[in-house]
PDB file of N, CA and C in Angstrom:
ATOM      1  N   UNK A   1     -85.423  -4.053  48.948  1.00  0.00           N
ATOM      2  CA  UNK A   1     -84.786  -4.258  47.669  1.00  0.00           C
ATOM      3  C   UNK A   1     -83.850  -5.461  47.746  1.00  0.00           C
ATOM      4  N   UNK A   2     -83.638  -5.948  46.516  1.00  0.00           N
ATOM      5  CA  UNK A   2     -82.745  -6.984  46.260  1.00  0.00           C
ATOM      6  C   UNK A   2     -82.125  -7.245  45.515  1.00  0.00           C
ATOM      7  N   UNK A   3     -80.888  -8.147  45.066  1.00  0.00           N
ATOM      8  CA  UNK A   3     -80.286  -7.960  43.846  1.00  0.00           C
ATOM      9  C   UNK A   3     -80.793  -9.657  43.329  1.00  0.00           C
ATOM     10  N   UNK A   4     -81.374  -9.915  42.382  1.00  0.00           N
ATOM     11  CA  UNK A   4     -81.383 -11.350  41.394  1.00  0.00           C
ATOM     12  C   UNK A   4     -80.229 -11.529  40.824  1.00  0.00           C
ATOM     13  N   UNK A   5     -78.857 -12.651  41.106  1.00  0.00           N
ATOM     14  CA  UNK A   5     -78.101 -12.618  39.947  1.00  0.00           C
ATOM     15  C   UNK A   5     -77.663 -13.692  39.022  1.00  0.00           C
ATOM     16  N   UNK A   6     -77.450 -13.488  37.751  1.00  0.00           N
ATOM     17  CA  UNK A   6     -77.558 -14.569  36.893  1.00  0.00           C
ATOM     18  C   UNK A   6     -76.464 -14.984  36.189  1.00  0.00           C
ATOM     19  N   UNK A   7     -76.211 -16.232  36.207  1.00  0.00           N
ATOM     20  CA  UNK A   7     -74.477 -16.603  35.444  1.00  0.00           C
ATOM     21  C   UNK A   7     -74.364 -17.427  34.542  1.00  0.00           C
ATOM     22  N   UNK A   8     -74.191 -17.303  33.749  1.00  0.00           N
ATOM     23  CA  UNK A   8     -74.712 -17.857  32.351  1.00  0.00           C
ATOM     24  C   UNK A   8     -72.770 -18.733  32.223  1.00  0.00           C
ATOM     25  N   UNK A   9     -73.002 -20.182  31.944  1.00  0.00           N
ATOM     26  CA  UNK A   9     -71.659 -20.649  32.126  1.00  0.00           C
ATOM     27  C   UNK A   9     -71.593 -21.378  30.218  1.00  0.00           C
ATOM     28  N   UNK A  10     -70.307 -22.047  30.334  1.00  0.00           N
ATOM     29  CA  UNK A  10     -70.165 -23.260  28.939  1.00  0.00           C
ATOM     30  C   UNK A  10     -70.638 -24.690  29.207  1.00  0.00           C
ATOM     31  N   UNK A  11     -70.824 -24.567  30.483  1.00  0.00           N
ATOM     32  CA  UNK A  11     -71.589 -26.281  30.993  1.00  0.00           C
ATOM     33  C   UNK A  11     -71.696 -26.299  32.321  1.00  0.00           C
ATOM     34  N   UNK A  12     -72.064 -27.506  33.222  1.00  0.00           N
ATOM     35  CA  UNK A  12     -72.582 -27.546  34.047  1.00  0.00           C
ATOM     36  C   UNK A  12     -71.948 -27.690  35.363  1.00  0.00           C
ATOM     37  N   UNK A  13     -70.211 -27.844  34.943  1.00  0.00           N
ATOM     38  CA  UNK A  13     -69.442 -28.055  35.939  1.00  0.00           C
ATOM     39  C   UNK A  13     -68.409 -27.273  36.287  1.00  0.00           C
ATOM     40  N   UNK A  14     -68.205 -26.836  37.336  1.00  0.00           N
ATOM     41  CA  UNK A  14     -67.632 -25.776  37.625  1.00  0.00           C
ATOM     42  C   UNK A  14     -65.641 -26.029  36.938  1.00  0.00           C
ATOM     43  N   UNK A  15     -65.381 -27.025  37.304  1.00  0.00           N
ATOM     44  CA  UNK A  15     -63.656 -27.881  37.281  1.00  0.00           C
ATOM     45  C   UNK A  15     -63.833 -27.405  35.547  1.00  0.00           C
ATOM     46  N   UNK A  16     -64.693 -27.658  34.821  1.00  0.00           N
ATOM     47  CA  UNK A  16     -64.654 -27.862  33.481  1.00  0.00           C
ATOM     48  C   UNK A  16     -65.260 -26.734  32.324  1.00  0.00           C
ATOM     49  N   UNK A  17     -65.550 -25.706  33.354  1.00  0.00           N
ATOM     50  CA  UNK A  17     -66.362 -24.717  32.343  1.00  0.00           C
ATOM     51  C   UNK A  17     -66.311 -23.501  32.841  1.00  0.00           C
ATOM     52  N   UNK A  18     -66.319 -22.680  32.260  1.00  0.00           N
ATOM     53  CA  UNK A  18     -66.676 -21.275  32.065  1.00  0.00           C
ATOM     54  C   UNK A  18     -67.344 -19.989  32.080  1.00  0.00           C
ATOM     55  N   UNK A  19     -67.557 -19.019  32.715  1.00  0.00           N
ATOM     56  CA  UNK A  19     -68.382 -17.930  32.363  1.00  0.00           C
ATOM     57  C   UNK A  19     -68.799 -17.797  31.472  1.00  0.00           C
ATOM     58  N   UNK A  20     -69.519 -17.283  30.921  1.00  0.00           N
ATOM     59  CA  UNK A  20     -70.164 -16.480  29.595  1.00  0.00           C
ATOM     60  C   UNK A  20     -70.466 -15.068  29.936  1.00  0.00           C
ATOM     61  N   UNK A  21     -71.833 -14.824  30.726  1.00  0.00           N
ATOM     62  CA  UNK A  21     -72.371 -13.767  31.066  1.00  0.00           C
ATOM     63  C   UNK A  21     -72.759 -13.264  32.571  1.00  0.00           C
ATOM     64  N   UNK A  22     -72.395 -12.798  33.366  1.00  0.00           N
ATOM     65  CA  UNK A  22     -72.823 -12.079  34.860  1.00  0.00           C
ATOM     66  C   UNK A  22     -73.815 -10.889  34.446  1.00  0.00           C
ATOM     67  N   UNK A  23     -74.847 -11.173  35.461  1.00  0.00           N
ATOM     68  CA  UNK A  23     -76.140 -10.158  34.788  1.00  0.00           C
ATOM     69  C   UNK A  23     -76.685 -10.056  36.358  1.00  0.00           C
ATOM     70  N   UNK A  24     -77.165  -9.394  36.539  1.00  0.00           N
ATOM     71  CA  UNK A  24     -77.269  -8.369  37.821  1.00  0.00           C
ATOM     72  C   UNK A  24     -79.104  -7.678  37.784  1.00  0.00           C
ATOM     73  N   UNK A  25     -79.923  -8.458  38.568  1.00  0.00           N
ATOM     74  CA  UNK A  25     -80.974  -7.427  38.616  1.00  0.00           C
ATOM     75  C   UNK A  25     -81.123  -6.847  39.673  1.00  0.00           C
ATOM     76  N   UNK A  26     -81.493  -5.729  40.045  1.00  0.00           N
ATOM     77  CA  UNK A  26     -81.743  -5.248  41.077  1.00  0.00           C
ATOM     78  C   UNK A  26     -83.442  -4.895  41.034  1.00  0.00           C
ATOM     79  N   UNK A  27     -84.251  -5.239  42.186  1.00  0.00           N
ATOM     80  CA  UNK A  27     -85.569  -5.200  41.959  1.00  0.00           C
ATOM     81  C   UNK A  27     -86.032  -4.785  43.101  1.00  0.00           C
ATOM     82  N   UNK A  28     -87.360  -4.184  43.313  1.00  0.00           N
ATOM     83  CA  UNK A  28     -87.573  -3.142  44.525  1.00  0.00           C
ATOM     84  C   UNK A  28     -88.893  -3.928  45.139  1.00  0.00           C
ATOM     85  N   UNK A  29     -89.284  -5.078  44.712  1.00  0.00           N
ATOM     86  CA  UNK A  29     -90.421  -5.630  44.972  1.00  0.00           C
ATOM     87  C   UNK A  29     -91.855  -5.746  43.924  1.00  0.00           C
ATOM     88  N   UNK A  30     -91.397  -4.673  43.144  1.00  0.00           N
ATOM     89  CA  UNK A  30     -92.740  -4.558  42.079  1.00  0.00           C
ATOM     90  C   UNK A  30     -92.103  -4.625  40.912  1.00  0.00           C
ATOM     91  N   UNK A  31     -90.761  -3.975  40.652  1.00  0.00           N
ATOM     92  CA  UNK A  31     -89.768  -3.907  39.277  1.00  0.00           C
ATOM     93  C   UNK A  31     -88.430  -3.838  39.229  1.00  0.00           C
ATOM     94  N   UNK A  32     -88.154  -4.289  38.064  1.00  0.00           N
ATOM     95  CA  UNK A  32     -86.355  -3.915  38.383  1.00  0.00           C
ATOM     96  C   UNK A  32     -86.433  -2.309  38.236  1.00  0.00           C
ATOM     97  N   UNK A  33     -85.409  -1.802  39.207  1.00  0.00           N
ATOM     98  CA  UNK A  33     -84.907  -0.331  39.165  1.00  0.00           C
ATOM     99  C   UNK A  33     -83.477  -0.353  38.533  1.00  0.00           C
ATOM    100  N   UNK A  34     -82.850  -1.287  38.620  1.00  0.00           N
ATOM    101  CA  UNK A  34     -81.115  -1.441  37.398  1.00  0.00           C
ATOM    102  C   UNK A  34     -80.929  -2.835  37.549  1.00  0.00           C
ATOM    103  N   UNK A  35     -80.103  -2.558  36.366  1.00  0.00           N
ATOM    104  CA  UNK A  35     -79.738  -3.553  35.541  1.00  0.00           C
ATOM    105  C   UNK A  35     -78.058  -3.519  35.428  1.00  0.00           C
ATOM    106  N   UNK A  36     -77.269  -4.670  35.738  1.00  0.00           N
ATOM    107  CA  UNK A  36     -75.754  -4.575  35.194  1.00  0.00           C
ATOM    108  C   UNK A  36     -75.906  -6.337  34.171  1.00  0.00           C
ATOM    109  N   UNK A  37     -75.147  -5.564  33.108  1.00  0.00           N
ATOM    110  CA  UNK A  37     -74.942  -7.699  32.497  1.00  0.00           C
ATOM    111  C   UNK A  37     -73.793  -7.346  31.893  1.00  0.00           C
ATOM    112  N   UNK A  38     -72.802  -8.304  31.982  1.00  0.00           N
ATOM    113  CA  UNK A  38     -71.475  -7.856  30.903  1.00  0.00           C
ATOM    114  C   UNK A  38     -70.893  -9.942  30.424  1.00  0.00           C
ATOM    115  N   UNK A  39     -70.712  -9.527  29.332  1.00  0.00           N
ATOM    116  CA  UNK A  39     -69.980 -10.925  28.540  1.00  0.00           C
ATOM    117  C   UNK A  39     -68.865 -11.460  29.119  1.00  0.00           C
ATOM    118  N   UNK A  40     -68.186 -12.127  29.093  1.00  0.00           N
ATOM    119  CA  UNK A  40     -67.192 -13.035  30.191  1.00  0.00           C
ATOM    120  C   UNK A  40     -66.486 -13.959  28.679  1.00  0.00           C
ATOM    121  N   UNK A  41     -65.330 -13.813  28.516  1.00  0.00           N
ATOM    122  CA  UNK A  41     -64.463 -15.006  27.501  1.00  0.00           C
ATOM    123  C   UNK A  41     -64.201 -16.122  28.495  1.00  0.00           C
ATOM    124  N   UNK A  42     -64.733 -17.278  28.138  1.00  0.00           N
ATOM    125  CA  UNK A  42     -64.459 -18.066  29.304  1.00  0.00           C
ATOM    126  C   UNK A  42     -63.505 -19.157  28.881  1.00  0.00           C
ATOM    127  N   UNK A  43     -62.802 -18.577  27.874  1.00  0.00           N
ATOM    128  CA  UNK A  43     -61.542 -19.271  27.327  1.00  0.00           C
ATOM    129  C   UNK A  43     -61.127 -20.351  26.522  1.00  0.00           C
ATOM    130  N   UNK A  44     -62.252 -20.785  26.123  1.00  0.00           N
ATOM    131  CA  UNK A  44     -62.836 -21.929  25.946  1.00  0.00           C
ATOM    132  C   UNK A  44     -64.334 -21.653  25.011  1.00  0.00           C
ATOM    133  N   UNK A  45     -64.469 -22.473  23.949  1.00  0.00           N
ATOM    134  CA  UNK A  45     -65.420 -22.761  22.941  1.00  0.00           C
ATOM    135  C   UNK A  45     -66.644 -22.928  23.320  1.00  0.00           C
ATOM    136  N   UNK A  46     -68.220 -22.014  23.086  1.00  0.00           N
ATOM    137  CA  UNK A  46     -69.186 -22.221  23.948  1.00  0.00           C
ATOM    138  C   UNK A  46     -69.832 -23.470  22.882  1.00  0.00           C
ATOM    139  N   UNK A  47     -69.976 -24.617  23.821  1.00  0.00           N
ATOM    140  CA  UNK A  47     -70.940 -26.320  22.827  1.00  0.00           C
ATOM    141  C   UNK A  47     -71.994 -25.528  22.814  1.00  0.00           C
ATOM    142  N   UNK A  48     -72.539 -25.775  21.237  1.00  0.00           N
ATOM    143  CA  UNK A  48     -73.886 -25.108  20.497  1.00  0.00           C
ATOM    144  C   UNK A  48     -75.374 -26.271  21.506  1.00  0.00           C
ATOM    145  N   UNK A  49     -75.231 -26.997  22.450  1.00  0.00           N
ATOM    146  CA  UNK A  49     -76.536 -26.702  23.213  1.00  0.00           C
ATOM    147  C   UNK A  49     -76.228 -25.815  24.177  1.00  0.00           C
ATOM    148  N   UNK A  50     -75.018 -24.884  24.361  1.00  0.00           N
ATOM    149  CA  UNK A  50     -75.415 -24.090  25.083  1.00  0.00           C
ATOM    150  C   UNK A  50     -75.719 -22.989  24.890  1.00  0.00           C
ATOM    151  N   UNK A  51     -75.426 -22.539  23.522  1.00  0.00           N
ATOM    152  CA  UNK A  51     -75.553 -21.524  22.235  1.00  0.00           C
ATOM    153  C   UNK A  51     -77.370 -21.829  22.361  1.00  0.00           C
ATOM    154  N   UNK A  52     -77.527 -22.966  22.091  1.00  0.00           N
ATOM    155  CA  UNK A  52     -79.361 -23.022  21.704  1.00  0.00           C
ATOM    156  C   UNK A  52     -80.246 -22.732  23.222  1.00  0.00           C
ATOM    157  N   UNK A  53     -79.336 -22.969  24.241  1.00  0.00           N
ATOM    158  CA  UNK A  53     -79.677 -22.838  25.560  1.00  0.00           C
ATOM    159  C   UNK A  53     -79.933 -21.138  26.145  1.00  0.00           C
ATOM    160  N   UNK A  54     -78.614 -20.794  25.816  1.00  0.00           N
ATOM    161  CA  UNK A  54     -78.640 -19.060  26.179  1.00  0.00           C
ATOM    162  C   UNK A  54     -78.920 -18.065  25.179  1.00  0.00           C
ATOM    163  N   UNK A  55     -78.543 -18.562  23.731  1.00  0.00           N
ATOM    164  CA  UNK A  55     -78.203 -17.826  22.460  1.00  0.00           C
ATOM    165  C   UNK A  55     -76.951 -16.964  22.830  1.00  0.00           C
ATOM    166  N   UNK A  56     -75.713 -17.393  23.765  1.00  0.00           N
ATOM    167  CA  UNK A  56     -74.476 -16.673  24.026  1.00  0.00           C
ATOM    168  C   UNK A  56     -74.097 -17.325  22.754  1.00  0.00           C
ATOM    169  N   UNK A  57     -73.053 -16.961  21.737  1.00  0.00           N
ATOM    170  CA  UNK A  57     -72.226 -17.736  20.579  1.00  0.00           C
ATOM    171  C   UNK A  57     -70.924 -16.883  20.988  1.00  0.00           C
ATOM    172  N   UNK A  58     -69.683 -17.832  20.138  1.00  0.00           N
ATOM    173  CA  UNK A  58     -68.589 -17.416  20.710  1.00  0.00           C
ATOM    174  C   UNK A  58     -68.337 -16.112  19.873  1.00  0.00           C
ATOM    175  N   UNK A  59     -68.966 -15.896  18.815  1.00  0.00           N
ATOM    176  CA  UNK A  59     -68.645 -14.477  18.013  1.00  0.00           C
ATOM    177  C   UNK A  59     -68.749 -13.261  19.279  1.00  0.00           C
ATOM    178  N   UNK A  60     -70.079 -13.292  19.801  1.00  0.00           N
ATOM    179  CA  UNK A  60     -70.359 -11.995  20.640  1.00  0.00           C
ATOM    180  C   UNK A  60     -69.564 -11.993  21.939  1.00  0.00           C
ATOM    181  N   UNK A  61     -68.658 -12.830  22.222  1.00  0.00           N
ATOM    182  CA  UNK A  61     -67.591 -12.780  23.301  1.00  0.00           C
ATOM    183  C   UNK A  61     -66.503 -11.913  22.915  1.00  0.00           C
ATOM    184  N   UNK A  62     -65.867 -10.933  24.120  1.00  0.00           N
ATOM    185  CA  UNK A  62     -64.829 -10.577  23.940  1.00  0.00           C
ATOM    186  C   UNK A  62     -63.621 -11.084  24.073  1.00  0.00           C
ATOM    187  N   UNK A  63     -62.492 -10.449  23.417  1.00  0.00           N
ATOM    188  CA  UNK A  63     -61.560 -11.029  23.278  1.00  0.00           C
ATOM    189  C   UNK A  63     -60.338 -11.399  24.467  1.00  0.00           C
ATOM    190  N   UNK A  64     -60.707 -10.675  25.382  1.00  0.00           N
ATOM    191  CA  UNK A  64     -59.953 -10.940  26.760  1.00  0.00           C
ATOM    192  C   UNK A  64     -61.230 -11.482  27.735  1.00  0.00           C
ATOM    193  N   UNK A  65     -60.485 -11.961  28.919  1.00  0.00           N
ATOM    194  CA  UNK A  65     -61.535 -12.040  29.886  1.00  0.00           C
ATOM    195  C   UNK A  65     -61.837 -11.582  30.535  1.00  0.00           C
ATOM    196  N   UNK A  66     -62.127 -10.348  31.048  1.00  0.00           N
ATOM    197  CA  UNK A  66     -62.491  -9.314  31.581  1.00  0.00           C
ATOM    198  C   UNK A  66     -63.672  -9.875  32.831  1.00  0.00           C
ATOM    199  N   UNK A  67     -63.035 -11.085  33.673  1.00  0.00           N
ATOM    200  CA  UNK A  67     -63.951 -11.817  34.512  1.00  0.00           C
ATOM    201  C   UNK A  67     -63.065 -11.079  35.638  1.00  0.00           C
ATOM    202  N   UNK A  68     -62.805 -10.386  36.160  1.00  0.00           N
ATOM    203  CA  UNK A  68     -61.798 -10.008  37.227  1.00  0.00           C
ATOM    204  C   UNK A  68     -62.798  -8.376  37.363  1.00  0.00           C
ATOM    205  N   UNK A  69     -62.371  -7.580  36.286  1.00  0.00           N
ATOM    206  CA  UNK A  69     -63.283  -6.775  36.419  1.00  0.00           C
ATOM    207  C   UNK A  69     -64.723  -6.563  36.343  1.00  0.00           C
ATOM    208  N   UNK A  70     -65.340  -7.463  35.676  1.00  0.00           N
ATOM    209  CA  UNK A  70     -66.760  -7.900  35.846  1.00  0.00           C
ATOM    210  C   UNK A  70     -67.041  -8.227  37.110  1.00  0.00           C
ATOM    211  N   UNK A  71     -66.673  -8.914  37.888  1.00  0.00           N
ATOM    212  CA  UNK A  71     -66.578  -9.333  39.384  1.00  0.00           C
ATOM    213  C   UNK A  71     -66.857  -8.008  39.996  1.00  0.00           C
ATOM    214  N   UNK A  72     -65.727  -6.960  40.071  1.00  0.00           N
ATOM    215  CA  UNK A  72     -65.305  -6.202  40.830  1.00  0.00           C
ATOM    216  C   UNK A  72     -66.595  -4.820  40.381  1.00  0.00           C
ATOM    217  N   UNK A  73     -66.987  -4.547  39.276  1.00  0.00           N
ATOM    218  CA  UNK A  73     -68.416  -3.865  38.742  1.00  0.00           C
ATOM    219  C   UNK A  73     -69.691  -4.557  39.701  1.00  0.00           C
ATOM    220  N   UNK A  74     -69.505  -6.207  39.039  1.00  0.00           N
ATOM    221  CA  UNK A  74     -70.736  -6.581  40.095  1.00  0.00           C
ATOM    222  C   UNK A  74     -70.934  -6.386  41.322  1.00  0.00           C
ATOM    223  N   UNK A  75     -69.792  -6.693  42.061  1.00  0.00           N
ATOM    224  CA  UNK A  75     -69.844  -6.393  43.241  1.00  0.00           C
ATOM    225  C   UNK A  75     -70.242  -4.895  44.214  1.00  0.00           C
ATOM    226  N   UNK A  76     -69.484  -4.083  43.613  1.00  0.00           N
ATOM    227  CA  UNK A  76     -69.670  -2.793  43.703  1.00  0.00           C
ATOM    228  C   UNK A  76     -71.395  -2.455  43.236  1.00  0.00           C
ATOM    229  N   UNK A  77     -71.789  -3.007  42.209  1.00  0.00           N
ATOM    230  CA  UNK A  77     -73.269  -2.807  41.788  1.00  0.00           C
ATOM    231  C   UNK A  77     -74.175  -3.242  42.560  1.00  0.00           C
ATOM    232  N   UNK A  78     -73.655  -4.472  43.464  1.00  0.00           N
ATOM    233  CA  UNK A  78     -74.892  -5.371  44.453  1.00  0.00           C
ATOM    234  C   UNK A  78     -74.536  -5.121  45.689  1.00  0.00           C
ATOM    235  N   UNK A  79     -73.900  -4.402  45.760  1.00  0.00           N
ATOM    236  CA  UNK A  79     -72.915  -4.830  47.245  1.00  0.00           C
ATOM    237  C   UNK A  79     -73.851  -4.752  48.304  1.00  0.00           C
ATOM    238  N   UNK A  80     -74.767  -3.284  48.024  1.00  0.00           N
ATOM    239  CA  UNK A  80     -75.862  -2.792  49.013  1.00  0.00           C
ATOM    240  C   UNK A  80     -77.267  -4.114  49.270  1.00  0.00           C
ATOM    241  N   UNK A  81     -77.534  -5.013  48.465  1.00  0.00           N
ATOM    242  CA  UNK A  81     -78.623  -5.631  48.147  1.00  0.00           C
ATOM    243  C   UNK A  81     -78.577  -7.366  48.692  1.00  0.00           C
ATOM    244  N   UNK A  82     -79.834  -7.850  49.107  1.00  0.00           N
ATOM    245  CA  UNK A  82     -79.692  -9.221  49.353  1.00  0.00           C
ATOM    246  C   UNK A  82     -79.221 -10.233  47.749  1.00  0.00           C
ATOM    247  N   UNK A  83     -78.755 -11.105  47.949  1.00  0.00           N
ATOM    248  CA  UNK A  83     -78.519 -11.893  46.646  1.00  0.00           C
ATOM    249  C   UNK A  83     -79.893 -12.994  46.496  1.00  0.00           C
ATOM    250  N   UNK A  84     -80.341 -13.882  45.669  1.00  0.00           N
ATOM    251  CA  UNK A  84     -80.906 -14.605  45.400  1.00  0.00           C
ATOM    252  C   UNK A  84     -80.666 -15.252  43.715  1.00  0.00           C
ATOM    253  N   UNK A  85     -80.419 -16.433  44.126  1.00  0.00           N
ATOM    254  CA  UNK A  85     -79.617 -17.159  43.205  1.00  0.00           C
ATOM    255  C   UNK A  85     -80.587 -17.831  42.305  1.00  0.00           C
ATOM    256  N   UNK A  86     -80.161 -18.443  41.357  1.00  0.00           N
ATOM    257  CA  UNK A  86     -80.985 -19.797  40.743  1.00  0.00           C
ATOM    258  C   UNK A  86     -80.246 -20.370  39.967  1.00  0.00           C
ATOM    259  N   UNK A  87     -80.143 -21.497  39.968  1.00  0.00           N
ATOM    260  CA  UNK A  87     -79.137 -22.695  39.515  1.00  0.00           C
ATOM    261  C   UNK A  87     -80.001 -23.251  37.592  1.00  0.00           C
ATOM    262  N   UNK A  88     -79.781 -23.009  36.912  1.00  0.00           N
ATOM    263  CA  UNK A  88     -80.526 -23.912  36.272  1.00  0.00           C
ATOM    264  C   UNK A  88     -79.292 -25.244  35.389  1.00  0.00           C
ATOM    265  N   UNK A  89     -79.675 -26.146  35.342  1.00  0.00           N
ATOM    266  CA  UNK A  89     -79.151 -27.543  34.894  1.00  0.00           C
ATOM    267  C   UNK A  89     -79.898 -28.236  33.911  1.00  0.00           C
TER     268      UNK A  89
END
């Protein structure tokens, strides 16, 4: 088993941008068996190519940033599992 995880940001640079979404697959080789994804306020205005990019908009963000405890869920959710990343740009 393994965990896939996915981070959905406001742009491409870390100094300058933001979370949006942490999403968590866990997959057994044939299917995912769970799933964690939670929204991220990344404090900051999401630019509509990244709205057309993810379909994240700043309406469906919450109002705090709840990136501290999202962390601490993910972690606890993957902890057991290999990671495997993917960058997209």
């Amino acid at each position: 088993m393994y965990a896939i995880v996915d981070i959905e940001t406001t742009g491409g640079y870390a100094s300058a941008h933001g979370i949006t979404e942490i999403s968590v697959f866990v997959h057994n080789g044939e299917r995912v068996i769970k799933h964690f994804e939670t929204l991220v306020n990344p404090q900051q205005p999401i630019p509509r190519y990244i709205e057309a990019l993810t379909g994240i908009n700043n309406q469906w963000l919450p109002t705090h940033r709840y990136l501290m405890r999202s962390r601490k869920h993910c972690t606890i959710f993957a902890a057991e599992y290999l990671y495997s990343t993917q960058c997209k740009l």
